[in-house]
C-alpha atoms as a PDB file:
ATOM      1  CA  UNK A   1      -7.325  11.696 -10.127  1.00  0.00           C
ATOM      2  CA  UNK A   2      -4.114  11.478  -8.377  1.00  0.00           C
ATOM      3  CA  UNK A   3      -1.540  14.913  -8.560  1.00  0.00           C
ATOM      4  CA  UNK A   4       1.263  14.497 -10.523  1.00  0.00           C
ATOM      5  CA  UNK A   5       4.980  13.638  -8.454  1.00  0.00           C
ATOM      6  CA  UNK A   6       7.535  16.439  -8.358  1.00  0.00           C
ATOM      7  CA  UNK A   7      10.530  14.855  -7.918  1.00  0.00           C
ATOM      8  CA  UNK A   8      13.259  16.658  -6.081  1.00  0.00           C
ATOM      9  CA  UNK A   9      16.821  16.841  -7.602  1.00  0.00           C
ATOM     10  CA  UNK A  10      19.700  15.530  -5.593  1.00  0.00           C
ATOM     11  CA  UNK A  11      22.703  17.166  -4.948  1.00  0.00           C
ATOM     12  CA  UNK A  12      24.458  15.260  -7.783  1.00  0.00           C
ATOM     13  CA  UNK A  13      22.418  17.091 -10.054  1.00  0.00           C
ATOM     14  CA  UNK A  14      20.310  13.878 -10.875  1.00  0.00           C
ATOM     15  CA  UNK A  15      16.599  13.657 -10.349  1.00  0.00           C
ATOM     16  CA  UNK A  16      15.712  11.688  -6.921  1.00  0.00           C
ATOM     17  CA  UNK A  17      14.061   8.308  -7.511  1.00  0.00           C
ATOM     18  CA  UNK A  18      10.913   7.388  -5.297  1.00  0.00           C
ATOM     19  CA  UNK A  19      11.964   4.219  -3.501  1.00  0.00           C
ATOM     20  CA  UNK A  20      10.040   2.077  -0.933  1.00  0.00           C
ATOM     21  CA  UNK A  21      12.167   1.477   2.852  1.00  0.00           C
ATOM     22  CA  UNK A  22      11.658  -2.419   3.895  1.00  0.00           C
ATOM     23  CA  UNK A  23      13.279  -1.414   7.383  1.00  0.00           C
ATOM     24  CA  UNK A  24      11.422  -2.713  10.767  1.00  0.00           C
ATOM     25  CA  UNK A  25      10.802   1.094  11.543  1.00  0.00           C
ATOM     26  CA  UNK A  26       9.232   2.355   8.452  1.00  0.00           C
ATOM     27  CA  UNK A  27       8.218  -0.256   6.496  1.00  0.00           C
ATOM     28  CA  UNK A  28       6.345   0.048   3.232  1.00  0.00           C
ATOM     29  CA  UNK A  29       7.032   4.054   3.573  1.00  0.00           C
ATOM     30  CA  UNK A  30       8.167   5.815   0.274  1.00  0.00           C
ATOM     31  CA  UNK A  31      10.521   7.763   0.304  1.00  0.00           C
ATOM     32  CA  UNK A  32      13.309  10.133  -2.556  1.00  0.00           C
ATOM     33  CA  UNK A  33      16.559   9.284  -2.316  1.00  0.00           C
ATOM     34  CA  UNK A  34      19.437  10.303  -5.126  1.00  0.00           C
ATOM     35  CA  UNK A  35      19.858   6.991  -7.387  1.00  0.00           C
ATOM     36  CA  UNK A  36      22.868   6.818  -5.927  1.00  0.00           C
ATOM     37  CA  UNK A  37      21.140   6.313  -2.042  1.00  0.00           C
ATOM     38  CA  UNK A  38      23.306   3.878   0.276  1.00  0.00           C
ATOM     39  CA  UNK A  39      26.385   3.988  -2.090  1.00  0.00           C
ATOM     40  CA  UNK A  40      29.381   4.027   0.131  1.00  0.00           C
ATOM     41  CA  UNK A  41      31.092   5.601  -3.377  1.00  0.00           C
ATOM     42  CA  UNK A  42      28.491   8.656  -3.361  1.00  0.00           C
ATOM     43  CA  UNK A  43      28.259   9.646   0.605  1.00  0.00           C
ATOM     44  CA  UNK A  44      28.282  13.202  -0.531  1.00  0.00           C
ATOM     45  CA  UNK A  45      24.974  12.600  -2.497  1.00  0.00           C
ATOM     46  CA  UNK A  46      23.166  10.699   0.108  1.00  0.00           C
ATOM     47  CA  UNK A  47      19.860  12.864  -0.390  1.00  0.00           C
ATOM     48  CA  UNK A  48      16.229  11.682   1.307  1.00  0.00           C
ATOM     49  CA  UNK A  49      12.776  12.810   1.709  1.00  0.00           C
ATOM     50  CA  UNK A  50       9.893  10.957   3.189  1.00  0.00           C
ATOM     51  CA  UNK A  51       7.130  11.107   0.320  1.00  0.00           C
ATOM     52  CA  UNK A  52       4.683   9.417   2.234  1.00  0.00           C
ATOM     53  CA  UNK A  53       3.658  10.985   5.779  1.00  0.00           C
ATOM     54  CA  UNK A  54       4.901   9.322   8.622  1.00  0.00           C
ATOM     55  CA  UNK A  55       2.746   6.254  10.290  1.00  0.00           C
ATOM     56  CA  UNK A  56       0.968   6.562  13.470  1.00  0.00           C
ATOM     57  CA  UNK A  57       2.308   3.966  16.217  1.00  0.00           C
ATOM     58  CA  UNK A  58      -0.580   2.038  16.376  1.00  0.00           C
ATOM     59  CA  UNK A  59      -0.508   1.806  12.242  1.00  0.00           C
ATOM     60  CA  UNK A  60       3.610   0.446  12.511  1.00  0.00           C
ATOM     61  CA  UNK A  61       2.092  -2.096  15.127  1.00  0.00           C
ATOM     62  CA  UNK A  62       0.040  -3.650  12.679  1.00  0.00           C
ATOM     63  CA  UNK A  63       1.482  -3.371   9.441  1.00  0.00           C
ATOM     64  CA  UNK A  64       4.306  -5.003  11.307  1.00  0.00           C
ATOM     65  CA  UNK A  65       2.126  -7.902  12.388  1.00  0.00           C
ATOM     66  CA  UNK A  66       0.722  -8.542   9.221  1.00  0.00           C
ATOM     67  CA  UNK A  67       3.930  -8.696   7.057  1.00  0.00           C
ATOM     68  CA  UNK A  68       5.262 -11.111  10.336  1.00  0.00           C
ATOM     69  CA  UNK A  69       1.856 -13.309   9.485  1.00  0.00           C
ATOM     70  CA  UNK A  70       2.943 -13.102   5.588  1.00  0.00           C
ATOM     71  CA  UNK A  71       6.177 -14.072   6.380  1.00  0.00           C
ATOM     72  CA  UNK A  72       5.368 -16.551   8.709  1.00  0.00           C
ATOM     73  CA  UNK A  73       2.823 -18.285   6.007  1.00  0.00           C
ATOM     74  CA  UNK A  74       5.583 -17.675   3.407  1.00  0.00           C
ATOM     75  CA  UNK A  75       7.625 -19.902   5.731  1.00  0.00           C
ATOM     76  CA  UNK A  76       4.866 -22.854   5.756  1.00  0.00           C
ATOM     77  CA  UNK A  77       4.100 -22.616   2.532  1.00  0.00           C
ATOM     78  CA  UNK A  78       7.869 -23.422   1.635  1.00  0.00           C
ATOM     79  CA  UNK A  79       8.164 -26.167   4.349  1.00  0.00           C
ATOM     80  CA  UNK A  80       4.733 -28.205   2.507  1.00  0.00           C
ATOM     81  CA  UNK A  81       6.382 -27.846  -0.791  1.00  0.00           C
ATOM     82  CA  UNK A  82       9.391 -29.013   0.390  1.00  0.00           C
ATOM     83  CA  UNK A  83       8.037 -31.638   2.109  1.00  0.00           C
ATOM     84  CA  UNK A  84       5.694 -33.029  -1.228  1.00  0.00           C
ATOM     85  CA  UNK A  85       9.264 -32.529  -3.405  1.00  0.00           C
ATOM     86  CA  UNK A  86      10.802 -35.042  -0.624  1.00  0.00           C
ATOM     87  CA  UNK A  87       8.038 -37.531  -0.498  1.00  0.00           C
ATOM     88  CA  UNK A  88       7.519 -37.378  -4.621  1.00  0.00           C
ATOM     89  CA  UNK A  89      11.536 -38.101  -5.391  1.00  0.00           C
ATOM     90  CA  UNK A  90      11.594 -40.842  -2.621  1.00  0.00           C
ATOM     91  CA  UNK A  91       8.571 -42.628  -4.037  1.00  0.00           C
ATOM     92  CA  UNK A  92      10.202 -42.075  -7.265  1.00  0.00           C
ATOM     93  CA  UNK A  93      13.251 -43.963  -5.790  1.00  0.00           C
ATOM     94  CA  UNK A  94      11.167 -46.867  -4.682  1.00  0.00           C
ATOM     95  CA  UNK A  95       9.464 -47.020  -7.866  1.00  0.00           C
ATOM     96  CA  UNK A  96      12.637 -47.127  -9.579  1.00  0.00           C
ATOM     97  CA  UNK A  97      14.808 -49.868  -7.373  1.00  0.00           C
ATOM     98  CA  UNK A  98      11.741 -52.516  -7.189  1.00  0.00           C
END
């Protein structure tokens, strides 16, 4: 059974949400950050905490590999569909103007 989260308070007096970084350096990492996190309007409030211990090199090398693989089959996957769509309105064209 998993502890329970304590989740820091920001600054700002507001409980710190647990929010998941997409960056090339620490991706998939959770981290708190005030609600508010990134806002240009709250700067003042910008607090942050890693909740998840930092990655080991080798462990950013492949997680980074693997979501470049996902992508990369996201990509094909997109093109075929595309492609099928393409071929399926042209034949209905044809169909249509014989």
């Amino acid at each position: 059974m998993e502890e329970p989260v304590e989740f820091p308070v920001c600054g700002c007096g507001i409980l710190a949400q647990l929010k998941t970084s997409w960056s090339i350096d620490n991706p998939r990492m959770r981290f708190f950050g005030c609600k508010d996190h990134g806002s240009l309007l709250h700067r003042a409030y910008r607090f942050f905490s890693w909740f998840d211990p930092l990655m080991t090199p080798h462990a950013r090398v492949v997680l980074l590999g693997l979501l470049k693989r996902i992508n990369k089959n996201e990509v094909q996957r997109r093109k075929k569909r595309l492609c099928w769509f393409i071929i399926s309105v042209v034949c209905i064209v044809m169909i249509w103007f014989v």
